[in-house]
N, C-alpha and C. Protein backbone atom coordinates (compact mmCIF):
# COMPACT_ATOMS: atom_id res chain seq x y z
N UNK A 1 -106.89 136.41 -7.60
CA UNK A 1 -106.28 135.87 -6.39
C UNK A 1 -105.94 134.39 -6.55
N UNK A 2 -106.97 134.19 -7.25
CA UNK A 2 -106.30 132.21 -7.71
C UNK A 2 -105.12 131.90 -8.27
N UNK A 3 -104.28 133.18 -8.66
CA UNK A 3 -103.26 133.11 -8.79
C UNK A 3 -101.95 133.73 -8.34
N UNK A 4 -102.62 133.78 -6.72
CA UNK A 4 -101.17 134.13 -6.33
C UNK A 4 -100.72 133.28 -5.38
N UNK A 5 -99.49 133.52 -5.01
CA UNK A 5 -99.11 132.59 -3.74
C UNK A 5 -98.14 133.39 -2.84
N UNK A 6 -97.93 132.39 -1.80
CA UNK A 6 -97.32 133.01 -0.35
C UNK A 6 -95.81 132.61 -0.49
N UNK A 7 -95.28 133.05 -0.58
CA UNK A 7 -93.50 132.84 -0.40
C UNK A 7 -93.28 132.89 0.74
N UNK A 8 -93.03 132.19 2.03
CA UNK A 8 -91.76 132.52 2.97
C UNK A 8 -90.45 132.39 3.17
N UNK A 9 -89.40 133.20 3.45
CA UNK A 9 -88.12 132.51 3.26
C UNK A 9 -87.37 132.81 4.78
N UNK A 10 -86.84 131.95 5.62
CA UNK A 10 -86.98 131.96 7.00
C UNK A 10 -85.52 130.93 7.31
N UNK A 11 -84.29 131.79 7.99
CA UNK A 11 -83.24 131.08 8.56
C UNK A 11 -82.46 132.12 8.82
N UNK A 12 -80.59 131.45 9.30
CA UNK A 12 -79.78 132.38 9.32
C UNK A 12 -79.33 133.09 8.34
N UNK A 13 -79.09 134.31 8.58
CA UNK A 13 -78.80 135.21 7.58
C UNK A 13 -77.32 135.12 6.99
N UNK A 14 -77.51 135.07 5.52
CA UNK A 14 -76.15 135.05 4.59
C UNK A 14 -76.32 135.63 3.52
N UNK A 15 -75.07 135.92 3.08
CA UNK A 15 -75.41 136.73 1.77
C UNK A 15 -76.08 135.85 0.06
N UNK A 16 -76.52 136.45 -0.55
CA UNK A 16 -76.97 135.44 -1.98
C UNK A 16 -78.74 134.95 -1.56
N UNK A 17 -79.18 135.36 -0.39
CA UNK A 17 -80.67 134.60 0.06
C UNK A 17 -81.79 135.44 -1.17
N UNK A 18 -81.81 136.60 -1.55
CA UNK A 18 -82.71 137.24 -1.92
C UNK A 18 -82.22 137.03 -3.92
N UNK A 19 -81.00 136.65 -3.78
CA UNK A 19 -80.82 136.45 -5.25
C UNK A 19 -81.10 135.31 -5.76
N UNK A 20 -80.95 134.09 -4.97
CA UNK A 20 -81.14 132.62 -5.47
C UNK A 20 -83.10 132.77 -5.08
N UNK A 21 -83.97 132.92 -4.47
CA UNK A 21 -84.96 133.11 -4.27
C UNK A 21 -85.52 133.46 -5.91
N UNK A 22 -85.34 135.10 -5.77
CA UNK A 22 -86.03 135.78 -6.79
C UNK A 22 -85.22 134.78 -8.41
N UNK A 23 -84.07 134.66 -8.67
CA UNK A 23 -83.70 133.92 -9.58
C UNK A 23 -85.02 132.57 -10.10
N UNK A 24 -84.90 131.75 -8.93
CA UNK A 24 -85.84 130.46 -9.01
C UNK A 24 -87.23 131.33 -9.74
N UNK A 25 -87.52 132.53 -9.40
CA UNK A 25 -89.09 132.85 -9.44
C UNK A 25 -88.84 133.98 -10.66
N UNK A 26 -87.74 134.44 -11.28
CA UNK A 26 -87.98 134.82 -12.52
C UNK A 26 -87.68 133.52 -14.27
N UNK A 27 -87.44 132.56 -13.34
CA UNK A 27 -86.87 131.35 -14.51
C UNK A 27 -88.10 130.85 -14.58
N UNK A 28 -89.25 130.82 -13.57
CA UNK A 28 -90.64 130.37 -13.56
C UNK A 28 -91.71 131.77 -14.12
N UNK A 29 -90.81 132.18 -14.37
CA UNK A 29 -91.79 133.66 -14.97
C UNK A 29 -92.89 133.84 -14.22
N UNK A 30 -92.43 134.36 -12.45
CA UNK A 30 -93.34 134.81 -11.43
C UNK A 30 -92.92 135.89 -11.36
N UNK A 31 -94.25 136.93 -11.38
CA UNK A 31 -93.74 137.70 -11.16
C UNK A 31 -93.83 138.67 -9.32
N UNK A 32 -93.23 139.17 -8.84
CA UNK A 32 -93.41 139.87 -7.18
C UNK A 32 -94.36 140.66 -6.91
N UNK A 33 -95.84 140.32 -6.47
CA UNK A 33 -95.89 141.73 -6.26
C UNK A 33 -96.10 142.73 -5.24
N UNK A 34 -95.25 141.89 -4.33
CA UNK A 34 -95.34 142.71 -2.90
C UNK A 34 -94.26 141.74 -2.19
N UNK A 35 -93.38 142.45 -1.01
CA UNK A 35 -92.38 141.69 -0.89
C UNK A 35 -91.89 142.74 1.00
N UNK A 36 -91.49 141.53 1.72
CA UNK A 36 -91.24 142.43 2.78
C UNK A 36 -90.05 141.58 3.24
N UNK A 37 -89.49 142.01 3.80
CA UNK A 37 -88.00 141.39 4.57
C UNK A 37 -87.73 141.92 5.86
N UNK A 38 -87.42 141.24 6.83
CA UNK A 38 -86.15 141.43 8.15
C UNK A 38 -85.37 141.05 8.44
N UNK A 39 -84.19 141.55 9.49
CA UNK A 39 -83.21 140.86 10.01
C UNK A 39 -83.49 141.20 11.43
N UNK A 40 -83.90 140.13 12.42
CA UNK A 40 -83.78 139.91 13.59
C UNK A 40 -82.86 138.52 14.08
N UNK A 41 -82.08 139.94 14.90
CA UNK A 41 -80.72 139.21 15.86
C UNK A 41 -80.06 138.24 14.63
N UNK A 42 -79.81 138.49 13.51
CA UNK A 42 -79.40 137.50 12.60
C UNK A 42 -80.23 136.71 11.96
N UNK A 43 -81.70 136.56 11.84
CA UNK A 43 -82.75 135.85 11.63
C UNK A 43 -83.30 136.45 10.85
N UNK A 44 -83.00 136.15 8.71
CA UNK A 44 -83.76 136.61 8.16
C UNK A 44 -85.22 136.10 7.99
N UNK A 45 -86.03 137.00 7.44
CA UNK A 45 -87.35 136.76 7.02
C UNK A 45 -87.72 137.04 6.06
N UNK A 46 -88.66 136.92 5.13
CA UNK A 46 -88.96 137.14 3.79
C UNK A 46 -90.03 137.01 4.06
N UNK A 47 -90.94 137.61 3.41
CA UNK A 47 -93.00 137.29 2.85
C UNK A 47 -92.18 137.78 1.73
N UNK A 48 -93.16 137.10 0.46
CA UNK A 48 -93.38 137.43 -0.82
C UNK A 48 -94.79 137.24 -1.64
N UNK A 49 -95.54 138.51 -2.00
CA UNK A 49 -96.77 137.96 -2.35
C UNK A 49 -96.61 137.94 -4.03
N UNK A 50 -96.93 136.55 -4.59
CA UNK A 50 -96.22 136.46 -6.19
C UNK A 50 -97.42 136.39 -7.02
N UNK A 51 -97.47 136.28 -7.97
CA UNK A 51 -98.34 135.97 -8.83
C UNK A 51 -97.52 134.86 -10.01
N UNK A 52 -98.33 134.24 -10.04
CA UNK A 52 -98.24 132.76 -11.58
C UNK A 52 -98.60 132.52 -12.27
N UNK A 53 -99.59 133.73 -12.79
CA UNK A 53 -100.78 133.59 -13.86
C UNK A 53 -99.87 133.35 -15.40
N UNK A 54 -98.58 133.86 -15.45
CA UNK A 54 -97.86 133.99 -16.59
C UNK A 54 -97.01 132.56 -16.67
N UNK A 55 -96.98 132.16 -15.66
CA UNK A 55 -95.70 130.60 -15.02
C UNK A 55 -96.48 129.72 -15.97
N UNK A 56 -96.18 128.98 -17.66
CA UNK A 56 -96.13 128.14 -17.94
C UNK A 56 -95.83 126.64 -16.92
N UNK A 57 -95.56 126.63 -15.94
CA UNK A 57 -94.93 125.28 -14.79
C UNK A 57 -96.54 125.56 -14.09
N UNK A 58 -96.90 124.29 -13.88
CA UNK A 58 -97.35 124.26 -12.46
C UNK A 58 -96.82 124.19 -11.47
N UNK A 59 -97.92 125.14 -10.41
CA UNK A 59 -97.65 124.86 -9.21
C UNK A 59 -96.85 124.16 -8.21
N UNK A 60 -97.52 123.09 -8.08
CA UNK A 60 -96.50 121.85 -7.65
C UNK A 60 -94.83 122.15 -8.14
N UNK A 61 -94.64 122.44 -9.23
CA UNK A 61 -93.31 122.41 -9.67
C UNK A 61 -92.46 124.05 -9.02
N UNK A 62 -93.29 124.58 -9.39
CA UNK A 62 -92.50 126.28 -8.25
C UNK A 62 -92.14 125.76 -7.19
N UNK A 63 -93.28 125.24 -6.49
CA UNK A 63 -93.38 125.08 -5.01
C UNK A 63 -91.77 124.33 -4.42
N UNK A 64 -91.53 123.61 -5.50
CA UNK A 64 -90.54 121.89 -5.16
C UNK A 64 -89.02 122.67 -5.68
N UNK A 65 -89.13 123.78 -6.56
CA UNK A 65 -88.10 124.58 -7.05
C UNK A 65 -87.36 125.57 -6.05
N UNK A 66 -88.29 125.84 -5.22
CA UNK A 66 -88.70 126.47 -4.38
C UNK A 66 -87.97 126.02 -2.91
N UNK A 67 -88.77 125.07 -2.76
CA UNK A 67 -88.13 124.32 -1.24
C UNK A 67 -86.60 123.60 -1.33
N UNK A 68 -86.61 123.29 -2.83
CA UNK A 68 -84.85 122.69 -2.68
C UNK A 68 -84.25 123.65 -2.89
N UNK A 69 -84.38 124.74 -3.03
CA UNK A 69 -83.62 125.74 -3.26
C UNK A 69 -83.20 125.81 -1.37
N UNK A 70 -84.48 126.44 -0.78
CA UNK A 70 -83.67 126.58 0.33
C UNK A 70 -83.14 125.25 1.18
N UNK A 71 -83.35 123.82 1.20
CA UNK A 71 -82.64 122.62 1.44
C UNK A 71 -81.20 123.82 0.84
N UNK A 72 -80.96 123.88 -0.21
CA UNK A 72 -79.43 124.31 -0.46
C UNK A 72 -78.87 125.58 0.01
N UNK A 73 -79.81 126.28 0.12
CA UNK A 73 -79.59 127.99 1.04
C UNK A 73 -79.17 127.28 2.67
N UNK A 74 -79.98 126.35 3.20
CA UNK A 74 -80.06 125.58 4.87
C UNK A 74 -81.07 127.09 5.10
N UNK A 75 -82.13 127.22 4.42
CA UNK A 75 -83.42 128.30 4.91
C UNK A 75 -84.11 127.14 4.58
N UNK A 76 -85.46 127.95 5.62
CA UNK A 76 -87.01 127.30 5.42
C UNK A 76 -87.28 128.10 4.59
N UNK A 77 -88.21 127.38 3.29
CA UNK A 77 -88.91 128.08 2.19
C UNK A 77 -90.42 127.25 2.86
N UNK A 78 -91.39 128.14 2.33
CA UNK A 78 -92.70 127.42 3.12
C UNK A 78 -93.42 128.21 1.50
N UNK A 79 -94.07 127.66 0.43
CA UNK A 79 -94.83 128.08 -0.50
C UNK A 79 -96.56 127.71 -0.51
N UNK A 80 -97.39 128.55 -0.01
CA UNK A 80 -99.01 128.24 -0.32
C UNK A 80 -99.52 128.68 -1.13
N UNK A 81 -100.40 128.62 -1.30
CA UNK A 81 -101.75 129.26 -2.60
C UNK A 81 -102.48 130.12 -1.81
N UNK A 82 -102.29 131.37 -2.19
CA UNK A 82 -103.05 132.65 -0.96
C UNK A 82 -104.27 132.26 -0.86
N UNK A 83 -105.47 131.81 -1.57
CA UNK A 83 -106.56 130.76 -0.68
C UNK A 83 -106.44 130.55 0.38
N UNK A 84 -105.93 129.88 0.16
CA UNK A 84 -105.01 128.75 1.57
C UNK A 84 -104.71 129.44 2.50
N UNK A 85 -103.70 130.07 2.34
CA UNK A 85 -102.94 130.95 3.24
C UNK A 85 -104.01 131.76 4.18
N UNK A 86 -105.00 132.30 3.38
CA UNK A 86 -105.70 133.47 3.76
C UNK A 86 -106.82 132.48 4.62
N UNK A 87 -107.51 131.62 3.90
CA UNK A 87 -108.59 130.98 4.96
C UNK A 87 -107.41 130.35 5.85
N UNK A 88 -106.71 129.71 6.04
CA UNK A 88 -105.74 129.46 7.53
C UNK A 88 -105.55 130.51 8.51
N UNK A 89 -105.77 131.74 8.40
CA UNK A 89 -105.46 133.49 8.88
C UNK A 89 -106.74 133.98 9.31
N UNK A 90 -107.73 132.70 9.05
CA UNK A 90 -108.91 133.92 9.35
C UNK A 90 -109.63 133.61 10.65
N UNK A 91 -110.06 134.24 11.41
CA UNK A 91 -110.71 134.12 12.99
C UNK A 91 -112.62 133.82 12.88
């Protein structure tokens, strides 16, 4: 689990969102391993649960690959460390 992380990918919907995403995260040799998507009223969504155990890059560097990507999509990318993610989730 220390090596996975939380992908979100969150804005208006256009075409190319799921290719420039997964692109960024196979050039970092991440690999998917669980992945969910919607479209509400035009409002995509993405979860992606990844793994990085193979990602020569650190962290930090996915993460920043990651968020300017969507700066250039005009999506929110939001990247955590499922740690993280998971103790933030818990009651």
């Amino acid at each position: 689990m220390a090596d996975q992380i939380i992908v979100t990918v969150s804005g208006v919907d256009k075409i190319g969102i799921v290719a420039e995403v997964t692109s960024i995260l196979a050039k970092y040799n991440v690999n998917i391993e669980d992945i969910k998507q919607t479209l509400m009223q035009g409002h995509f969504v993405m979860f992606m649960l990844c793994n990085i155990e193979n990602s020569k890059k650190p962290f930090k560097e996915i993460k920043e690959a990651l968020t300017d990507s969507g700066k250039k999509l005009g999506m929110e990318i939001w990247v955590q460390k499922r740690e993280i993610f998971d103790n933030m989730h818990k009651i």
